[in-house]
PDB file of N, CA and C in Angstrom:
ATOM      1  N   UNK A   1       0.851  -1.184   0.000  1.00  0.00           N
ATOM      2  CA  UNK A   1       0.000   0.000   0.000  1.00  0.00           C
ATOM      3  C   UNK A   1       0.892   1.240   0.000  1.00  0.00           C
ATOM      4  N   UNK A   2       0.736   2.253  -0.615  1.00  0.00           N
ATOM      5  CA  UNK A   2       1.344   3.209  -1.233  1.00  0.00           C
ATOM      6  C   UNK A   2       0.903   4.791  -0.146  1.00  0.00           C
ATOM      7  N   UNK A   3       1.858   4.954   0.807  1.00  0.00           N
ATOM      8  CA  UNK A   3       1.466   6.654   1.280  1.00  0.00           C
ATOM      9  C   UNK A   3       1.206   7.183   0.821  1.00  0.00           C
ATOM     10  N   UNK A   4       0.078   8.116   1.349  1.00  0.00           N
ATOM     11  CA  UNK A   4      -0.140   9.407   0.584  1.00  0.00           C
ATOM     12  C   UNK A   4       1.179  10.341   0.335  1.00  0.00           C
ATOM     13  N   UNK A   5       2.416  10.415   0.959  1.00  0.00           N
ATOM     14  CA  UNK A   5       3.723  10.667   0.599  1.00  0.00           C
ATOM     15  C   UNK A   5       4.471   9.986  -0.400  1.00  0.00           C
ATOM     16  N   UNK A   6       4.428   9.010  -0.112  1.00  0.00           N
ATOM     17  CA  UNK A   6       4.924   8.201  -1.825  1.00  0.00           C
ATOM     18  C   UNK A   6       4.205   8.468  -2.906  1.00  0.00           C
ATOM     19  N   UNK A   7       2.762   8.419  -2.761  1.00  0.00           N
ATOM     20  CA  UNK A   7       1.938   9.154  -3.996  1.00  0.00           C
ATOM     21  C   UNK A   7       2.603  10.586  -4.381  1.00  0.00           C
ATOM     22  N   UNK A   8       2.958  11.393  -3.512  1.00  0.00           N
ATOM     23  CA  UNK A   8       3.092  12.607  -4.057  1.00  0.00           C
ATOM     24  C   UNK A   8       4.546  12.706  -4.446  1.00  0.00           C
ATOM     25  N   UNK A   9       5.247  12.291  -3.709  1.00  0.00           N
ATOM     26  CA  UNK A   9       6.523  11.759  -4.410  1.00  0.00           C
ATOM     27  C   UNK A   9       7.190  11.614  -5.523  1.00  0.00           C
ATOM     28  N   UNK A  10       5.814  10.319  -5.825  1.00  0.00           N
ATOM     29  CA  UNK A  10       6.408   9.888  -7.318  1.00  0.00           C
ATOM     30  C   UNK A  10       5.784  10.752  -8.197  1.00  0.00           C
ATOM     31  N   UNK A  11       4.617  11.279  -7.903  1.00  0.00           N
ATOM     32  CA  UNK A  11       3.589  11.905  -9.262  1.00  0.00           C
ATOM     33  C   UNK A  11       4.531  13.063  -9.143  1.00  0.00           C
ATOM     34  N   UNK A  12       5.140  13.849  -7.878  1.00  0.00           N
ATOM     35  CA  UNK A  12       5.591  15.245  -8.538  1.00  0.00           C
ATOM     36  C   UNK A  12       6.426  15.134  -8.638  1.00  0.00           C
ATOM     37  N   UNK A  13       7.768  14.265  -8.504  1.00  0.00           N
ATOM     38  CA  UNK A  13       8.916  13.669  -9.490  1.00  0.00           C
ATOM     39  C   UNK A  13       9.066  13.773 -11.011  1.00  0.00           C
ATOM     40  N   UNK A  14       7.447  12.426 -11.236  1.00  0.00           N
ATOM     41  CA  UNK A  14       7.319  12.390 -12.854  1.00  0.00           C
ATOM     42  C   UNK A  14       6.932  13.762 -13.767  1.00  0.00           C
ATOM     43  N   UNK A  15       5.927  14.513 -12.987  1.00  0.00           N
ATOM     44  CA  UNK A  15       5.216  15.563 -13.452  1.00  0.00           C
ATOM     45  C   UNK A  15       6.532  16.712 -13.475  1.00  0.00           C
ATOM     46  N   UNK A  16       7.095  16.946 -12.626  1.00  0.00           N
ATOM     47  CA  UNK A  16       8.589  17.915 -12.745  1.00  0.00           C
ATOM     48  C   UNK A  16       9.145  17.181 -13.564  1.00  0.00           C
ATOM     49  N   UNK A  17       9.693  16.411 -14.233  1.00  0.00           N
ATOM     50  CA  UNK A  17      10.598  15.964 -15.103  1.00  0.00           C
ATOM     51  C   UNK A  17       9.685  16.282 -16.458  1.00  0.00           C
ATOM     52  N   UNK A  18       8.281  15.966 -16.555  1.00  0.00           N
ATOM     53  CA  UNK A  18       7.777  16.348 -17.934  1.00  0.00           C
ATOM     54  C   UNK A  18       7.701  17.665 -17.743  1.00  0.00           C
ATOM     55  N   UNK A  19       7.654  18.766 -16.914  1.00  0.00           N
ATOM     56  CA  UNK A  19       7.910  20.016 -16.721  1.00  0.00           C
ATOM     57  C   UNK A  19       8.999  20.472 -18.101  1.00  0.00           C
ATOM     58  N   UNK A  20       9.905  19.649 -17.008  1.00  0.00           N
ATOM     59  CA  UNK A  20      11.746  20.348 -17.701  1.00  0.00           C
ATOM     60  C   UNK A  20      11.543  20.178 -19.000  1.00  0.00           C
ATOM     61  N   UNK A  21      11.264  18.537 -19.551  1.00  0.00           N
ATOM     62  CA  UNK A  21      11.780  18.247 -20.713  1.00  0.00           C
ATOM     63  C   UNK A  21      10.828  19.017 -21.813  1.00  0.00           C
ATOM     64  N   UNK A  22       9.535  19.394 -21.421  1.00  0.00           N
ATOM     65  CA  UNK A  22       8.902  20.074 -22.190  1.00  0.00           C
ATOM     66  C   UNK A  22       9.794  21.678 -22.803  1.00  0.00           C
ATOM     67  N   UNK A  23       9.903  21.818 -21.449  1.00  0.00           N
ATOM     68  CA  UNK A  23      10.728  23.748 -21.416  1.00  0.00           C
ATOM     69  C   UNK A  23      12.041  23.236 -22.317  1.00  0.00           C
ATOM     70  N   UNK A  24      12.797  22.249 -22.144  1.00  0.00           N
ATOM     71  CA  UNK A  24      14.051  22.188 -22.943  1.00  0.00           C
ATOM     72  C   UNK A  24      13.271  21.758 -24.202  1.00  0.00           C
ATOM     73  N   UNK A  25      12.770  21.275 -24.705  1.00  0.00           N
ATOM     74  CA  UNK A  25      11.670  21.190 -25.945  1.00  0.00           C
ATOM     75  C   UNK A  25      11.242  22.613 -26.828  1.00  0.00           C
ATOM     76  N   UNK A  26      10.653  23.602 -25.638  1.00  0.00           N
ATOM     77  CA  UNK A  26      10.451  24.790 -25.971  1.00  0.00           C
ATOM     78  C   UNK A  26      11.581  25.369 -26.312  1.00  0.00           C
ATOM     79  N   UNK A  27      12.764  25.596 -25.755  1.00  0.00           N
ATOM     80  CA  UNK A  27      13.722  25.968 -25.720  1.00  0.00           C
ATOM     81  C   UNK A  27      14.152  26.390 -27.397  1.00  0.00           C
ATOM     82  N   UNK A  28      14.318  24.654 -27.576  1.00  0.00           N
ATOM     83  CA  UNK A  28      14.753  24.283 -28.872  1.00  0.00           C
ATOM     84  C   UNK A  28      14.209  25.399 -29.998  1.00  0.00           C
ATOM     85  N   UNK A  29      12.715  25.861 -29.815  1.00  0.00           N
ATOM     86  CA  UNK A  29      12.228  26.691 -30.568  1.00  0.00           C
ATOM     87  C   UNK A  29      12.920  28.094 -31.166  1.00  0.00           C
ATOM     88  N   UNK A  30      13.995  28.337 -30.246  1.00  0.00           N
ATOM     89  CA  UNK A  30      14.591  29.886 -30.264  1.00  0.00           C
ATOM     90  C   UNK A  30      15.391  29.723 -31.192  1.00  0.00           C
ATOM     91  N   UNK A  31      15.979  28.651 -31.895  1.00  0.00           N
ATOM     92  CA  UNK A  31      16.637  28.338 -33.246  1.00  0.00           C
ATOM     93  C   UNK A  31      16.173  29.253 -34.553  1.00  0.00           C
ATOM     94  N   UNK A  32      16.707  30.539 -34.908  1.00  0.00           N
ATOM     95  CA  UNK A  32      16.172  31.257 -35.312  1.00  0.00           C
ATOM     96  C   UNK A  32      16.623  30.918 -37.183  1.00  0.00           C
ATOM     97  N   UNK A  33      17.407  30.297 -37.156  1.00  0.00           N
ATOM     98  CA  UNK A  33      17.743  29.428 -38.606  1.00  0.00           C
ATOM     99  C   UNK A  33      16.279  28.199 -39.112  1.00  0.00           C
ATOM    100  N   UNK A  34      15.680  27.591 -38.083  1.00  0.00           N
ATOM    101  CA  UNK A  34      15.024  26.922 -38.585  1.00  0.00           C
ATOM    102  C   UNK A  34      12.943  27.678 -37.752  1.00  0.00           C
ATOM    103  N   UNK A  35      13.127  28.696 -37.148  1.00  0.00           N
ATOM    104  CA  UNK A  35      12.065  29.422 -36.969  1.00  0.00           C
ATOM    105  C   UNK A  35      11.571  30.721 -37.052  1.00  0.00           C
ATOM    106  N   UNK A  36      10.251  31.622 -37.365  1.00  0.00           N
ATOM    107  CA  UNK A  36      10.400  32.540 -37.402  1.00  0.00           C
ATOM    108  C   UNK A  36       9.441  33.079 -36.529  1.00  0.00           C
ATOM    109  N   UNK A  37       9.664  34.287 -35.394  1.00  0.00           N
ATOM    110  CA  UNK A  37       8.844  34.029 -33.998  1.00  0.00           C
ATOM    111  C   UNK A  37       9.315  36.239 -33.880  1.00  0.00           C
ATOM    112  N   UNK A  38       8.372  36.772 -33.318  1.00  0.00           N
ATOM    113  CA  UNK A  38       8.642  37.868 -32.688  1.00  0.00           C
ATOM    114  C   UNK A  38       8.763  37.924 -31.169  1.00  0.00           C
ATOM    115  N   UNK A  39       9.248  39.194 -31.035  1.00  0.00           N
ATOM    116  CA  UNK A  39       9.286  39.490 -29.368  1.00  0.00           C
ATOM    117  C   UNK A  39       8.202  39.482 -28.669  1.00  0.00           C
ATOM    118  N   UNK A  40       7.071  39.652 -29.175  1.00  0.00           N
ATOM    119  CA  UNK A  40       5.914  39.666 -28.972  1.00  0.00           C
ATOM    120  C   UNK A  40       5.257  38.061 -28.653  1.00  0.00           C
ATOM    121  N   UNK A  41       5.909  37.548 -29.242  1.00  0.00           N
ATOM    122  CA  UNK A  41       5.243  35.867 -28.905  1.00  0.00           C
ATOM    123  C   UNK A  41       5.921  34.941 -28.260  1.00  0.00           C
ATOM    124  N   UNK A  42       7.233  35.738 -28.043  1.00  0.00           N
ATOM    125  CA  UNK A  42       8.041  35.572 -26.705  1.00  0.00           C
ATOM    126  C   UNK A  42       7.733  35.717 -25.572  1.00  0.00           C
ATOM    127  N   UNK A  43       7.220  36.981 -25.391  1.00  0.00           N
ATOM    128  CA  UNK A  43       6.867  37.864 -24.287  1.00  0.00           C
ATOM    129  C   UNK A  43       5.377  37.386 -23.965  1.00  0.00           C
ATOM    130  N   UNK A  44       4.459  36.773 -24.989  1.00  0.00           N
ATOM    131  CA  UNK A  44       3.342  35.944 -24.387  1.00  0.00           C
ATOM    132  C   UNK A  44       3.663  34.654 -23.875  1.00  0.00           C
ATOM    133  N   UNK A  45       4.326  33.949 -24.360  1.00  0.00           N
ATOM    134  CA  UNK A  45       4.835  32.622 -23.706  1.00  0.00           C
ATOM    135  C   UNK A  45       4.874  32.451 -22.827  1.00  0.00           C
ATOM    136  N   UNK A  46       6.265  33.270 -22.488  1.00  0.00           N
ATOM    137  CA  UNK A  46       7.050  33.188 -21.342  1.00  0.00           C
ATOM    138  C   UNK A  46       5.874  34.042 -20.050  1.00  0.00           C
ATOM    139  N   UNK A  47       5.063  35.454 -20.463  1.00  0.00           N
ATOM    140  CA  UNK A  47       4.241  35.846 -19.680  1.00  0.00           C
ATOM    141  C   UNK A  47       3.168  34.572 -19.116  1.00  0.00           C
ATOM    142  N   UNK A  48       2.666  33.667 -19.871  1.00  0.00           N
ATOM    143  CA  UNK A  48       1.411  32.780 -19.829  1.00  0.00           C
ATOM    144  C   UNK A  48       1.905  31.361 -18.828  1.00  0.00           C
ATOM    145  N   UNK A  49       3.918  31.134 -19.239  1.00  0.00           N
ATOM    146  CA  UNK A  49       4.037  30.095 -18.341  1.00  0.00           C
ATOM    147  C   UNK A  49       4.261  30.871 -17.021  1.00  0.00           C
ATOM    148  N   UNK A  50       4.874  32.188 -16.594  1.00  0.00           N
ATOM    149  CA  UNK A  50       5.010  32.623 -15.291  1.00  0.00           C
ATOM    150  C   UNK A  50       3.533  32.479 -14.903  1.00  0.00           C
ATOM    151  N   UNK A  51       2.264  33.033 -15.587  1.00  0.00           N
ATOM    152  CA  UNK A  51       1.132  33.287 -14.820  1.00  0.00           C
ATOM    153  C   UNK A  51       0.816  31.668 -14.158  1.00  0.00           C
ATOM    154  N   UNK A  52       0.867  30.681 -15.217  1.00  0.00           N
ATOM    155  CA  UNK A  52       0.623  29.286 -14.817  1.00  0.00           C
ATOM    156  C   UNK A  52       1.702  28.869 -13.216  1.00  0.00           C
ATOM    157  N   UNK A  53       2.911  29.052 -13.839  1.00  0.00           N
ATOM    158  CA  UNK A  53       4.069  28.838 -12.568  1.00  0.00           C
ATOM    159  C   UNK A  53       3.396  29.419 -11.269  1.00  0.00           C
ATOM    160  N   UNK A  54       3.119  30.965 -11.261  1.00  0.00           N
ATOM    161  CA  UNK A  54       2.313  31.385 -10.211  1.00  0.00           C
ATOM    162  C   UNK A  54       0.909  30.570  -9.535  1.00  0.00           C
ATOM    163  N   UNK A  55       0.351  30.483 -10.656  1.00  0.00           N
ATOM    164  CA  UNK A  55      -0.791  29.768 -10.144  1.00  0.00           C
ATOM    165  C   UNK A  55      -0.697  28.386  -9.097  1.00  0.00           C
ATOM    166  N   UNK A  56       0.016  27.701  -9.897  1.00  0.00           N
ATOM    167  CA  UNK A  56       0.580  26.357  -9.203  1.00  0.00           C
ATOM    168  C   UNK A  56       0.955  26.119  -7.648  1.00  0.00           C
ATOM    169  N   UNK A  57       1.979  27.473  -7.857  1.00  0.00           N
ATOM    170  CA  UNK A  57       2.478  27.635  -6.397  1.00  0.00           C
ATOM    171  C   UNK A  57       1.374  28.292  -5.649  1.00  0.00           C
ATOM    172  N   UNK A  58       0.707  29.080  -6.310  1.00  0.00           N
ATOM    173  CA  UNK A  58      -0.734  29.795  -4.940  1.00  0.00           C
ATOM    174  C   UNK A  58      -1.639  28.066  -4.378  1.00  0.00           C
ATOM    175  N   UNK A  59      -1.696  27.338  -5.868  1.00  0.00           N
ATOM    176  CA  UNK A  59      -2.320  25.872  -4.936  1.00  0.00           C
ATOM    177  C   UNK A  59      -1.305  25.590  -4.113  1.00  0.00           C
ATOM    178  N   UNK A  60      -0.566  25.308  -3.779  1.00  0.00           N
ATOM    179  CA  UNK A  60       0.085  24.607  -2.493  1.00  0.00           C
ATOM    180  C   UNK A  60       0.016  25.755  -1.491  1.00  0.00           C
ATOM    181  N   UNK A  61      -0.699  26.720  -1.759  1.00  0.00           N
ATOM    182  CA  UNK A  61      -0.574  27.737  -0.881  1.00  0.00           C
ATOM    183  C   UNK A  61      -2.323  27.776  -0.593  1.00  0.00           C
ATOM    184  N   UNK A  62      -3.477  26.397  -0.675  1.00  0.00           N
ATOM    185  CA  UNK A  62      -4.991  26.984  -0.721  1.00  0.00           C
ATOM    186  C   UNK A  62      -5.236  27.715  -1.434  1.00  0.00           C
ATOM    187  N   UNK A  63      -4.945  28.627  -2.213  1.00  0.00           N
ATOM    188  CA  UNK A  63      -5.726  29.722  -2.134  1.00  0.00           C
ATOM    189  C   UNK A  63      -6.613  29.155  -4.327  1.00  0.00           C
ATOM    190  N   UNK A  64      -7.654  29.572  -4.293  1.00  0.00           N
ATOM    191  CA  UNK A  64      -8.430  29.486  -5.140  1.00  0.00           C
ATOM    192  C   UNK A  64      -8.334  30.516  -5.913  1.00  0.00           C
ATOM    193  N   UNK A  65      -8.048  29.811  -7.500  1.00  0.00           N
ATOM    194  CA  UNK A  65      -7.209  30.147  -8.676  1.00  0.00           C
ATOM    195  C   UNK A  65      -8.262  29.986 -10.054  1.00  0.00           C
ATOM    196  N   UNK A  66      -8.432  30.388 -11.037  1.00  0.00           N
ATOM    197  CA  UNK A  66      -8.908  29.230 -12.149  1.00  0.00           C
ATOM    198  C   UNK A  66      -8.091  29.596 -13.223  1.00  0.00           C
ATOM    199  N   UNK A  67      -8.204  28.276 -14.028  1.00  0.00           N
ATOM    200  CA  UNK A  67      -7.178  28.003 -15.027  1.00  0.00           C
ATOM    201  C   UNK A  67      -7.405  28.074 -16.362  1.00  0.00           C
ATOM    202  N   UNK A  68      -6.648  28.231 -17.235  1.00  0.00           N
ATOM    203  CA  UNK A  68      -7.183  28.265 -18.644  1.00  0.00           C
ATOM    204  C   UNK A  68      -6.466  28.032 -19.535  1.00  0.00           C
ATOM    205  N   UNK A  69      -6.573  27.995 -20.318  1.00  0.00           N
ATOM    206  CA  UNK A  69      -5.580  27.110 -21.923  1.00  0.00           C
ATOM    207  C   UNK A  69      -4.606  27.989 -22.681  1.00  0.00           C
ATOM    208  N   UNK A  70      -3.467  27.901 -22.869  1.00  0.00           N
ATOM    209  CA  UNK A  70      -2.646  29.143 -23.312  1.00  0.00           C
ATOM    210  C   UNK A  70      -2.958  29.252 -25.005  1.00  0.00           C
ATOM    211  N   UNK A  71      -2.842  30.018 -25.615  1.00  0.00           N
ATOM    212  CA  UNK A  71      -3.472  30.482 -27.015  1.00  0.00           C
ATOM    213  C   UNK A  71      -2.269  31.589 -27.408  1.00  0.00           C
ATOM    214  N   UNK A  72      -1.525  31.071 -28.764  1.00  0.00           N
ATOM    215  CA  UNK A  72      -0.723  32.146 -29.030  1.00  0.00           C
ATOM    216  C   UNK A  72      -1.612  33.225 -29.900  1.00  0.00           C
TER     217      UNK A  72
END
């Protein structure tokens, strides 16, 4: 039988690792030889994952948030 500490453990282990590898994924995008992107859709990105990052951390903090789908 599995703790409610080992549950959280492993899920926010796995879930932080698809975090990273996504962002190093994104990353890859700034390759400006094989993409073509403005400052502007930079500056939404990166604005839309801080608002999400924030959000995340206010849940471990209670406090009631709502969420929504990022849209370039």
């Amino acid at each position: 039988m599995e703790t409610k500490r080992e549950k959280f453990v492993r899920l926010a282990e796995a879930r932080t690792n698809k975090i990273i590898d996504m962002l190093r994924l994104l990353g890859n995008c700034a390759n400006k030889a094989n993409y073509d992107y403005s400052d502007a859709d930079i500056q939404k990105i990166f604005g839309t994952l801080d608002k999400e990052l924030k959000i995340a951390k206010m849940k471990f903090n209670s406090t009631e948030v709502e969420e929504g789908k990022f849209k370039l």
